[in-house]
Each structure stands twice: as structure tokens, then as C-alpha cells.
PDB file of N, CA and C in Angstrom:
ATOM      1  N   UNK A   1       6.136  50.007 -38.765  1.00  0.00           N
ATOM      2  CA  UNK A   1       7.377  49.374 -38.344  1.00  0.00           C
ATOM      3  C   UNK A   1       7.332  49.051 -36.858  1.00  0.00           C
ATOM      4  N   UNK A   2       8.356  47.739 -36.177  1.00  0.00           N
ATOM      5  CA  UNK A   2       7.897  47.882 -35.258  1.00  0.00           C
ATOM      6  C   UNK A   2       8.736  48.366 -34.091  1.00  0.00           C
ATOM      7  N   UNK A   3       8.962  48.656 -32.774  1.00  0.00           N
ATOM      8  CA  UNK A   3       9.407  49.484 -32.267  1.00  0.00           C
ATOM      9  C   UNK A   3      10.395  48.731 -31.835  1.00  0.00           C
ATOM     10  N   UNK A   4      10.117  47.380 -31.095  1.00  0.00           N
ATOM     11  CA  UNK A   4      11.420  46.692 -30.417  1.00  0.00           C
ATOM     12  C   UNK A   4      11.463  45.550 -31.337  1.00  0.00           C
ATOM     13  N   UNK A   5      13.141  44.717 -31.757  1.00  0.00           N
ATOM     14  CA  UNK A   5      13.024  43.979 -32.491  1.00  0.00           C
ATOM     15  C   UNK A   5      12.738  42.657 -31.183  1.00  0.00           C
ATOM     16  N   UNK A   6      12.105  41.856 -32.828  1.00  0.00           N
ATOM     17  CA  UNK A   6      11.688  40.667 -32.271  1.00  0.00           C
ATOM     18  C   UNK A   6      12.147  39.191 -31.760  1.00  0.00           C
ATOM     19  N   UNK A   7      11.522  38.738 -30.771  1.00  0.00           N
ATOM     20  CA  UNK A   7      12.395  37.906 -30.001  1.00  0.00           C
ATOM     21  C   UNK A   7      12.625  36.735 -31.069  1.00  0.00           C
ATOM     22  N   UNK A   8      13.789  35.474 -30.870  1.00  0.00           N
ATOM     23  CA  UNK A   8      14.065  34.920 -31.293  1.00  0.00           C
ATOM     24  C   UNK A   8      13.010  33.941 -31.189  1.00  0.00           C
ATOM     25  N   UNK A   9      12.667  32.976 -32.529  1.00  0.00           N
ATOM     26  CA  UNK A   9      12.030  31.655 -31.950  1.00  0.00           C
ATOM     27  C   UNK A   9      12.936  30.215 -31.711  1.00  0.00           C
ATOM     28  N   UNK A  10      13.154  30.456 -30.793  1.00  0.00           N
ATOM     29  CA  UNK A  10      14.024  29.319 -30.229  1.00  0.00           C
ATOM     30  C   UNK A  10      13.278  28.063 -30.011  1.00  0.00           C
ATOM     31  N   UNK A  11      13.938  26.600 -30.574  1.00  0.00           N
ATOM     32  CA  UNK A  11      13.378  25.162 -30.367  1.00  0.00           C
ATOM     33  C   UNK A  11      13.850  24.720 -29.669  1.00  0.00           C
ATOM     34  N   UNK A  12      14.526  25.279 -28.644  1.00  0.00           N
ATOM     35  CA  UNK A  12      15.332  24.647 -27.631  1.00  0.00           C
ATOM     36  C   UNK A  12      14.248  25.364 -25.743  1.00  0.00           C
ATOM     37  N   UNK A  13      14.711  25.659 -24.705  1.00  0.00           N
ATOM     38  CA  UNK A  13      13.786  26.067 -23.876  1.00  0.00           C
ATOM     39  C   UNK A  13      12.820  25.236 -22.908  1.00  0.00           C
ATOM     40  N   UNK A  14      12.902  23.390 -22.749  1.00  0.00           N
ATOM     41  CA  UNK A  14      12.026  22.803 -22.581  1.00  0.00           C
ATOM     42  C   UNK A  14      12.937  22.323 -21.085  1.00  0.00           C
ATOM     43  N   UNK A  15      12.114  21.835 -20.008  1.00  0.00           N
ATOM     44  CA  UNK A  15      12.942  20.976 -19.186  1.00  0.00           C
ATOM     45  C   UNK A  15      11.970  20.301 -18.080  1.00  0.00           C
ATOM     46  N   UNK A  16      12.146  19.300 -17.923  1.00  0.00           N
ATOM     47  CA  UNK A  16      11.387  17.966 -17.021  1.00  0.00           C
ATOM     48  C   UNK A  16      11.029  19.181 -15.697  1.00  0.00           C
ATOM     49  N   UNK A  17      10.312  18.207 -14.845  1.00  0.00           N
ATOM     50  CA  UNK A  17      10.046  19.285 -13.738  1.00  0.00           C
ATOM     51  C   UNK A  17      11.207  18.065 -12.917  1.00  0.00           C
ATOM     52  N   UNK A  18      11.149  18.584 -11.664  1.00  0.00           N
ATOM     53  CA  UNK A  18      12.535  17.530 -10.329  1.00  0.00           C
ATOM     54  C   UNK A  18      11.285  16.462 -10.043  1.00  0.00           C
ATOM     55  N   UNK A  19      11.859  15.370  -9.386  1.00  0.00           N
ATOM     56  CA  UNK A  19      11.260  13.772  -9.158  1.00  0.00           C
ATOM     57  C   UNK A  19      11.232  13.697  -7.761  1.00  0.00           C
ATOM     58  N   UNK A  20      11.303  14.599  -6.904  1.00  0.00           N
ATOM     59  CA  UNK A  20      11.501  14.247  -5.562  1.00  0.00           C
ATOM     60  C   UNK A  20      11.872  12.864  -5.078  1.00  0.00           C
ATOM     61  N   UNK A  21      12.787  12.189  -5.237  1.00  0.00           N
ATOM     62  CA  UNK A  21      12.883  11.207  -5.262  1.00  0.00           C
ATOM     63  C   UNK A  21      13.992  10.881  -3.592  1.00  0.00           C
ATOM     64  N   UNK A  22      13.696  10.422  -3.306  1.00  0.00           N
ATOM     65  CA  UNK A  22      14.899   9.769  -1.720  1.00  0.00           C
ATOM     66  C   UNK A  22      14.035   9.019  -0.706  1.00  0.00           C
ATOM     67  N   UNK A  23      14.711   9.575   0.405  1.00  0.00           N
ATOM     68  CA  UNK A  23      14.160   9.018   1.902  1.00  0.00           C
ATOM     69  C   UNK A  23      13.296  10.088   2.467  1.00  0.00           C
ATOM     70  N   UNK A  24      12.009   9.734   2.710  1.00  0.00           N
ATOM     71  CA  UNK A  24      11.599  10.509   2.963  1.00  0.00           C
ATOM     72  C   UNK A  24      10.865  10.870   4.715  1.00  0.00           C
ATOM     73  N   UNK A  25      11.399   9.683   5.400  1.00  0.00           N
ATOM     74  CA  UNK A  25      11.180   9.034   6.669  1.00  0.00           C
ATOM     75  C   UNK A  25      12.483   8.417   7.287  1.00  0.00           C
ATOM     76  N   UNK A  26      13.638   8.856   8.190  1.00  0.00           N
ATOM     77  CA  UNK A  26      14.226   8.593   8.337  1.00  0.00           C
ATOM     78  C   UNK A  26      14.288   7.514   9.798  1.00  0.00           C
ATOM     79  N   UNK A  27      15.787   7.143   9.684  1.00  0.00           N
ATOM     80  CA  UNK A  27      15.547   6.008  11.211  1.00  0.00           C
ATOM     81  C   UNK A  27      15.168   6.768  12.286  1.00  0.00           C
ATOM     82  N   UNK A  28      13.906   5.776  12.654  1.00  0.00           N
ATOM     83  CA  UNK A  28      13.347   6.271  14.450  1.00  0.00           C
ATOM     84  C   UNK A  28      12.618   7.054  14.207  1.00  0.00           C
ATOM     85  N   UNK A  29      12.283   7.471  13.271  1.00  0.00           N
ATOM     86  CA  UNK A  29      10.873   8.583  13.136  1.00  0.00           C
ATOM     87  C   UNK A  29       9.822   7.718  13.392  1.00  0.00           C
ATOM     88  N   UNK A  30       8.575   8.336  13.977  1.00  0.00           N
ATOM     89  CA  UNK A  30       7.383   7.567  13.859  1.00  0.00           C
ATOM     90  C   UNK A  30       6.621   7.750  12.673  1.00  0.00           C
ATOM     91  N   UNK A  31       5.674   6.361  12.552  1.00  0.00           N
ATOM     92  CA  UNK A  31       5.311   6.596  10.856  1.00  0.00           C
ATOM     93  C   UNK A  31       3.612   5.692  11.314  1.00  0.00           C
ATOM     94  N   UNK A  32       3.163   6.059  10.052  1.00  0.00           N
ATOM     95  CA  UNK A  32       1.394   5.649  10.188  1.00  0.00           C
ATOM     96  C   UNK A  32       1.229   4.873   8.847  1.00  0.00           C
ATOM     97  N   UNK A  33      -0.034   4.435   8.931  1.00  0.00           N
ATOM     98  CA  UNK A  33      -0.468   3.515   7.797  1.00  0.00           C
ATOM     99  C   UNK A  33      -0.305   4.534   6.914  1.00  0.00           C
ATOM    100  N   UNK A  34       0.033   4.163   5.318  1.00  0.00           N
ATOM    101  CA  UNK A  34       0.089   5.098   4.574  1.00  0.00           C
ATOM    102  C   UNK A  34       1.039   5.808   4.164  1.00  0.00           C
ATOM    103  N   UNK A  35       1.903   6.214   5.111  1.00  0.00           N
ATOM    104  CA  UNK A  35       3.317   7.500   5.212  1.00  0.00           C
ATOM    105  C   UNK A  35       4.492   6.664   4.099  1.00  0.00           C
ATOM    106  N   UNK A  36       4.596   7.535   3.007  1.00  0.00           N
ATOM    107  CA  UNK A  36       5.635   7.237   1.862  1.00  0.00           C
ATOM    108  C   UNK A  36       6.639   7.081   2.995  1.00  0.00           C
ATOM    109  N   UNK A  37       7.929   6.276   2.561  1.00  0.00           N
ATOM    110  CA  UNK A  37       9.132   5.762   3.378  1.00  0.00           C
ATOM    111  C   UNK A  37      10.146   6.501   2.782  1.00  0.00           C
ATOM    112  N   UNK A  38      10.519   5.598   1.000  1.00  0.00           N
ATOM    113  CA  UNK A  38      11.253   6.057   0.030  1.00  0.00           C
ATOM    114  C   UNK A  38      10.778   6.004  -0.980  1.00  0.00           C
ATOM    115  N   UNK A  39      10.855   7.046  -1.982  1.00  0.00           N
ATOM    116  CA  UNK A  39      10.802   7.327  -3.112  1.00  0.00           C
ATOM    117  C   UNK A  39      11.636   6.557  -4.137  1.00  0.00           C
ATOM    118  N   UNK A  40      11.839   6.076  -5.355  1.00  0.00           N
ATOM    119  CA  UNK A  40      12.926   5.371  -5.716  1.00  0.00           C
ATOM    120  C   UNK A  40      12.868   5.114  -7.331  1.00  0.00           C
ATOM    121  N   UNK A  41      13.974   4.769  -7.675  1.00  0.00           N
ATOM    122  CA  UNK A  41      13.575   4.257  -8.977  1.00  0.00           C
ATOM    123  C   UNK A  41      14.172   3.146  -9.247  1.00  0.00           C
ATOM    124  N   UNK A  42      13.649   2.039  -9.363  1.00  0.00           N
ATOM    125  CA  UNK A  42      14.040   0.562  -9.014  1.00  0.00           C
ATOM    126  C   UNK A  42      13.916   0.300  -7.710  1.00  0.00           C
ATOM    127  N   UNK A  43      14.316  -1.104  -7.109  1.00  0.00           N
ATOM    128  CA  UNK A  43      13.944  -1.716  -5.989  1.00  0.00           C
ATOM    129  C   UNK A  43      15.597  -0.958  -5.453  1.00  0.00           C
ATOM    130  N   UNK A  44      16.109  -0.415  -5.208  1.00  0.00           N
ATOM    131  CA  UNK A  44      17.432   0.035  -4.288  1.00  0.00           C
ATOM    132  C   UNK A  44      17.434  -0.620  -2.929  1.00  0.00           C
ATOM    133  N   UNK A  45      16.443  -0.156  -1.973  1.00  0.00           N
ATOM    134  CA  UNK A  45      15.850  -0.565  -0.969  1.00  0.00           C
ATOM    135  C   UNK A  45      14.498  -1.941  -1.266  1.00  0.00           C
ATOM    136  N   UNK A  46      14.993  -2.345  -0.618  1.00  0.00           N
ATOM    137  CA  UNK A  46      13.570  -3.245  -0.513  1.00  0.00           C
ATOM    138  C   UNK A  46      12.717  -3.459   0.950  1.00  0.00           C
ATOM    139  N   UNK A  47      11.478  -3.778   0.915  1.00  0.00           N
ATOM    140  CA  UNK A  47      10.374  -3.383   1.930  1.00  0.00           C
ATOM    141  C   UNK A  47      11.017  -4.577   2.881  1.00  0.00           C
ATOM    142  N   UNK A  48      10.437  -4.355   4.178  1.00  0.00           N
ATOM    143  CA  UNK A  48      10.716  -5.429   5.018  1.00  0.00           C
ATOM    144  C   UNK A  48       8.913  -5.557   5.995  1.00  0.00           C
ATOM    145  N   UNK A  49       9.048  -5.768   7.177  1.00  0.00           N
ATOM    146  CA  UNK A  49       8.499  -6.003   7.941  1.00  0.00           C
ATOM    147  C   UNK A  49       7.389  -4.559   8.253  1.00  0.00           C
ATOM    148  N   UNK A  50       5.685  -4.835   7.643  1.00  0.00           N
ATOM    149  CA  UNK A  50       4.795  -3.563   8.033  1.00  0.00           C
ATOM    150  C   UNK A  50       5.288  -2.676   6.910  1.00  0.00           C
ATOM    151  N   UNK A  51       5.938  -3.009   5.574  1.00  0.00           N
ATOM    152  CA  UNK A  51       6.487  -2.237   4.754  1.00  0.00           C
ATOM    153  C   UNK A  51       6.133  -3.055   3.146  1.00  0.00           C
ATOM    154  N   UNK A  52       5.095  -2.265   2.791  1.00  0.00           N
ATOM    155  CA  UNK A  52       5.008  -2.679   1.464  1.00  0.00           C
ATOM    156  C   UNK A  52       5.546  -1.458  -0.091  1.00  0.00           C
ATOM    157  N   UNK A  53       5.582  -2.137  -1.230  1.00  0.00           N
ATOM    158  CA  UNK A  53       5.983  -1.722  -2.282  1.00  0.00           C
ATOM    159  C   UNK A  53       5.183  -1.152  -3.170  1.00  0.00           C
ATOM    160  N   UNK A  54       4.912  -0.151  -3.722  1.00  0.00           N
ATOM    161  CA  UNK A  54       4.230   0.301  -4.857  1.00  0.00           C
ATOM    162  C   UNK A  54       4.401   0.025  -6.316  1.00  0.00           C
ATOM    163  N   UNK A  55       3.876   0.137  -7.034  1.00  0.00           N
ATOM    164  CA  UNK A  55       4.238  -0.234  -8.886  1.00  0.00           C
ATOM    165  C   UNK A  55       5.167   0.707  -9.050  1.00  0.00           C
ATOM    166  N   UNK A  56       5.566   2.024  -8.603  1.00  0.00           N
ATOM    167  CA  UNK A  56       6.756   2.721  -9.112  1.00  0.00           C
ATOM    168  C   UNK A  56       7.680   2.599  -7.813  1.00  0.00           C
ATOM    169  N   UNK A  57       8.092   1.407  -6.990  1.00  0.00           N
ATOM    170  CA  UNK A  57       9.307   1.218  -6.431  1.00  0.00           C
ATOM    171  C   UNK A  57       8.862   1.887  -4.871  1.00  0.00           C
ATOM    172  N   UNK A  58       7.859   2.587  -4.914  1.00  0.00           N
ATOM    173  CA  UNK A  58       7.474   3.739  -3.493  1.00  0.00           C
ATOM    174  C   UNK A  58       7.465   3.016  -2.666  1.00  0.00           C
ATOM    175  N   UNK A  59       8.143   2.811  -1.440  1.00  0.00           N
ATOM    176  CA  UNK A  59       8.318   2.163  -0.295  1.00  0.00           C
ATOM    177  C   UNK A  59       7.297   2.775   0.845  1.00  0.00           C
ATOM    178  N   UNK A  60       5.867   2.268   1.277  1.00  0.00           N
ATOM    179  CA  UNK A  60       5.285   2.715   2.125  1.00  0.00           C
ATOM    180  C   UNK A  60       4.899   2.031   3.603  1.00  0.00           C
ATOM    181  N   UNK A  61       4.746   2.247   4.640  1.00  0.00           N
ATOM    182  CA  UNK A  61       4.113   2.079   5.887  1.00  0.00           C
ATOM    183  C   UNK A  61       2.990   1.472   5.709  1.00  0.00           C
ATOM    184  N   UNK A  62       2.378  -0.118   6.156  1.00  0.00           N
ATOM    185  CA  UNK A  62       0.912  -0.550   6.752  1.00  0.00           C
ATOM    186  C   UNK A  62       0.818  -0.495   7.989  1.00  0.00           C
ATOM    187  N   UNK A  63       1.699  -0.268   9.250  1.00  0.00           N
ATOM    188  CA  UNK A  63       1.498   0.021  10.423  1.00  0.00           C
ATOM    189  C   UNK A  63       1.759   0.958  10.942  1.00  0.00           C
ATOM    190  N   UNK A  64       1.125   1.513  12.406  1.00  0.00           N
ATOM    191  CA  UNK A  64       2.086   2.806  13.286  1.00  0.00           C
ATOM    192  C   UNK A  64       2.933   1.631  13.614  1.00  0.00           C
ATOM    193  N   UNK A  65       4.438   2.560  13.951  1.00  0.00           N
ATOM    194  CA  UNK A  65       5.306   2.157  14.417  1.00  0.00           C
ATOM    195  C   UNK A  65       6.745   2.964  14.315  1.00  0.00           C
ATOM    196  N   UNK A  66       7.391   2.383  14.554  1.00  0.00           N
ATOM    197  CA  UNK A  66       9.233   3.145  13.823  1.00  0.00           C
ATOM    198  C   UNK A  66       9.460   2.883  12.682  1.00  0.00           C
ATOM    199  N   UNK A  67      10.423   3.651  12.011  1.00  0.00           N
ATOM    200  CA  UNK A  67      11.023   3.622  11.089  1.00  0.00           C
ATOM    201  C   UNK A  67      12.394   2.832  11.647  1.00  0.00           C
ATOM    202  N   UNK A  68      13.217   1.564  10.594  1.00  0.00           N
ATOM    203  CA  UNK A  68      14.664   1.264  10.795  1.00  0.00           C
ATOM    204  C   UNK A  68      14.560   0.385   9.736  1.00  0.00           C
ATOM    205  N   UNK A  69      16.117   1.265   9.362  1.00  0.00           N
ATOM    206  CA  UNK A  69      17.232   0.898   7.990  1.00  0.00           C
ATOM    207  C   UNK A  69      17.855  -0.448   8.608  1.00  0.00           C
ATOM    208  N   UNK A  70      18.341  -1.223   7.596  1.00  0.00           N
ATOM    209  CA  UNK A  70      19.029  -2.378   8.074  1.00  0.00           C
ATOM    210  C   UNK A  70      19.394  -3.152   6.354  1.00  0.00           C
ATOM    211  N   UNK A  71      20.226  -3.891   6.543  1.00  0.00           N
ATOM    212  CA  UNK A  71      20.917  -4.677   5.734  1.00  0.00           C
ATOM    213  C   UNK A  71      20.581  -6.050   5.955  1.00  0.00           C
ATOM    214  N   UNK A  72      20.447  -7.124   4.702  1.00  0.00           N
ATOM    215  CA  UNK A  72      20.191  -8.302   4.934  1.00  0.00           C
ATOM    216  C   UNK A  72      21.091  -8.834   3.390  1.00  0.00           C
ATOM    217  N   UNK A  73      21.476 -10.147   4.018  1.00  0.00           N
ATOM    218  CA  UNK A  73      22.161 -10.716   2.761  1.00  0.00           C
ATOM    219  C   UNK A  73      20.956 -11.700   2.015  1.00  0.00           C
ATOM    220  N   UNK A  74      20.860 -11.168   0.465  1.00  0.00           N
ATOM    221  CA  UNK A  74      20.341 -12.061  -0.351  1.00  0.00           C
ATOM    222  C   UNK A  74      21.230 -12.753  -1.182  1.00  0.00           C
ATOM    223  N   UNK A  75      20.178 -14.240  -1.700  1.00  0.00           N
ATOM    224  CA  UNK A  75      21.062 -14.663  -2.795  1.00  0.00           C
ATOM    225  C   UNK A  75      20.080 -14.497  -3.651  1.00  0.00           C
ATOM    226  N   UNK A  76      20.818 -14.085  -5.232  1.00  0.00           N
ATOM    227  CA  UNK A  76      20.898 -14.150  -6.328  1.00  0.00           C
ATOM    228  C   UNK A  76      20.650 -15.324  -7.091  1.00  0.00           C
ATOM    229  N   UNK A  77      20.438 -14.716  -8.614  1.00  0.00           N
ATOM    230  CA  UNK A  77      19.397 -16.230  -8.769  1.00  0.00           C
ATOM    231  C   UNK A  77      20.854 -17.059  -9.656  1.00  0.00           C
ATOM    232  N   UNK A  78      21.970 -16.629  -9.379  1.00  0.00           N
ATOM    233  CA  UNK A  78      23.508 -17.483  -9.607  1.00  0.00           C
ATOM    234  C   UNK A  78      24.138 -17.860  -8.619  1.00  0.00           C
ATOM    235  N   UNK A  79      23.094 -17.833  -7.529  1.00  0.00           N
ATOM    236  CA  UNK A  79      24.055 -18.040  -5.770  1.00  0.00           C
ATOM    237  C   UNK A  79      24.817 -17.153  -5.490  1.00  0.00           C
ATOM    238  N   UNK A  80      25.325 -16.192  -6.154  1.00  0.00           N
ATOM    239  CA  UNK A  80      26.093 -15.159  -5.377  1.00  0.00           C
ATOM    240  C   UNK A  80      25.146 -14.372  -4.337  1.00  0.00           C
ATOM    241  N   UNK A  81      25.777 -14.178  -3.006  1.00  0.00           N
ATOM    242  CA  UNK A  81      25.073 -13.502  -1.853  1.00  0.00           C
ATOM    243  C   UNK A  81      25.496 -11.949  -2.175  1.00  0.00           C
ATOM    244  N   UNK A  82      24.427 -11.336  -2.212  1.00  0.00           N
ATOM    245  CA  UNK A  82      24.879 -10.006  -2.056  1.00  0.00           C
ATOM    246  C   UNK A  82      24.171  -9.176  -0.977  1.00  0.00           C
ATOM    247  N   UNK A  83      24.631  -7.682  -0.487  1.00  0.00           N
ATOM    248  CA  UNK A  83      23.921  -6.920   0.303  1.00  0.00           C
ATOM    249  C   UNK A  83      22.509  -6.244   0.055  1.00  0.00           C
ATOM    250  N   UNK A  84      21.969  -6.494   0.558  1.00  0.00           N
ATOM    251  CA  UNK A  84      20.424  -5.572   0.348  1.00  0.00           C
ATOM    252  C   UNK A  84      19.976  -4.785   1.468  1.00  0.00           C
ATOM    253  N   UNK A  85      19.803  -3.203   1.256  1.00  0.00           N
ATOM    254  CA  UNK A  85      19.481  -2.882   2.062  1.00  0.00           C
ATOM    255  C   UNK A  85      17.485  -2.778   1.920  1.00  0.00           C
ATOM    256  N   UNK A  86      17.380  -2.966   3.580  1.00  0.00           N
ATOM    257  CA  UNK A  86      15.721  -3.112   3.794  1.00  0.00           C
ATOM    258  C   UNK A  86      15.243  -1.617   5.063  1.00  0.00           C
ATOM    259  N   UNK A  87      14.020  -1.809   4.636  1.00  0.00           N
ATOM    260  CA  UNK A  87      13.400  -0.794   5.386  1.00  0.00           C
ATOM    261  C   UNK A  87      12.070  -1.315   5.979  1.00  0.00           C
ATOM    262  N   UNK A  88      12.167  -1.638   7.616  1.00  0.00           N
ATOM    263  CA  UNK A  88      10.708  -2.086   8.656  1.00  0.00           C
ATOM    264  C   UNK A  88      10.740  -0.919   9.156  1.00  0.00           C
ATOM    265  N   UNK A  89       9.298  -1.081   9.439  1.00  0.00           N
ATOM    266  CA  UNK A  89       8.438  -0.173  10.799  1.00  0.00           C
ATOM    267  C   UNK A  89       8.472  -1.274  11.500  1.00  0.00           C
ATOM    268  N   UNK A  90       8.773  -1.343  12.651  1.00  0.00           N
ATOM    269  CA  UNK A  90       8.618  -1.788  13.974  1.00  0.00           C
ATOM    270  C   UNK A  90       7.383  -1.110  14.611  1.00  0.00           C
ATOM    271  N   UNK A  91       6.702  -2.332  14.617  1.00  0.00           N
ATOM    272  CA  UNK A  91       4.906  -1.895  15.170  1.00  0.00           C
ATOM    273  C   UNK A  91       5.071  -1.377  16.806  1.00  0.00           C
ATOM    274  N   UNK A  92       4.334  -0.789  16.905  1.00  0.00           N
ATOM    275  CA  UNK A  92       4.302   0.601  18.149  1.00  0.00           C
ATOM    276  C   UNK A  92       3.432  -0.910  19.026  1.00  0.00           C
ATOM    277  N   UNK A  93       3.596  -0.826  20.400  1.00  0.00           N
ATOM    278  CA  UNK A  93       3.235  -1.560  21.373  1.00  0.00           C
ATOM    279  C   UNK A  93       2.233  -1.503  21.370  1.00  0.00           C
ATOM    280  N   UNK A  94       0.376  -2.111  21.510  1.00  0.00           N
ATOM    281  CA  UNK A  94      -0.827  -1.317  21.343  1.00  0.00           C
ATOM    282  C   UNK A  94      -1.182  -1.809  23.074  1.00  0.00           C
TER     283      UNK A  94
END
């Protein structure tokens, strides 16, 4: 017989791991070729200037320089203008 009863088998117990997902370089920080910006899921932010895009939305650095947030109006492909926010490195003086 056995001494302690036995645990339940439960089908429940499972869970995703976290997505680290945000900003991960804020305004005025200095940043290098390479340095993730934002994390994202969809275009939220879009790249600007020394700032390119990855296949999963990852906003990264091609130059040293600064980091700065900023807003630009786009249009839409119905002409409505809407807000977009963008993210440049401002290239460091060489």
C-alpha cells in the first residue's frame, strides 16, 4: 500500500513564458549599430532616420548616435492623415 496518497493528474498547469516586449532604449540614450530600440508587435512605432525594422516589428539602430521619439503625420491609403509615432538615432558628430 502506499504511504502518501497520490497526486492528482491534472490537464490543466501549462503557461507561455513573458515576451519582453517595449522600449528598450529610451530618448537621449546613446545607441550603436545593432542596439534593439523597441520590441513590438506590429508596426506601433515605425523606424525613422539610422533606424531599421526587423521581420517581427524589432525596431533597431544602423548608426552610433541618440536615441529620439517623435511624431509624424501619415496618410492612409483613404487620405485620412493620421499620427505616427517614429523612432531616429541622430548620428553622433564623427
Amino acid at each position: 500500500m502506499a504511504h502518501t496518497k497520490s497526486s492528482g493528474a491534472t490537464r490543466l498547469g501549462r503557461d507561455s513564458g513573458p515576451q519582453y516586449l517595449g522600449v528598450k532604449k529610451y530618448d537621449g540614450e546613446r545607441t550603436q549599430p545593432g542596439d534593439i530600440l523597441v520590441r513590438q508587435r506590429g508596426s506601433r512605432i515605425i523606424p525613422g532616420a539610422n533606424v531599421r525594422q526587423g521581420s517581427d516589428y524589432t525596431l533597431y539602430a544602423v548608426a552610433t548616435g541618440t536615441v529620439k521619439f517623435g511624431e509624424r503625420r501619415k496618410t492612409r491609403f483613404d487620405g485620412k492623415i493620421r499620427r505616427v509615432k517614429t523612432v531616429s538615432v541622430l548620428a553622433a558628430a564623427a
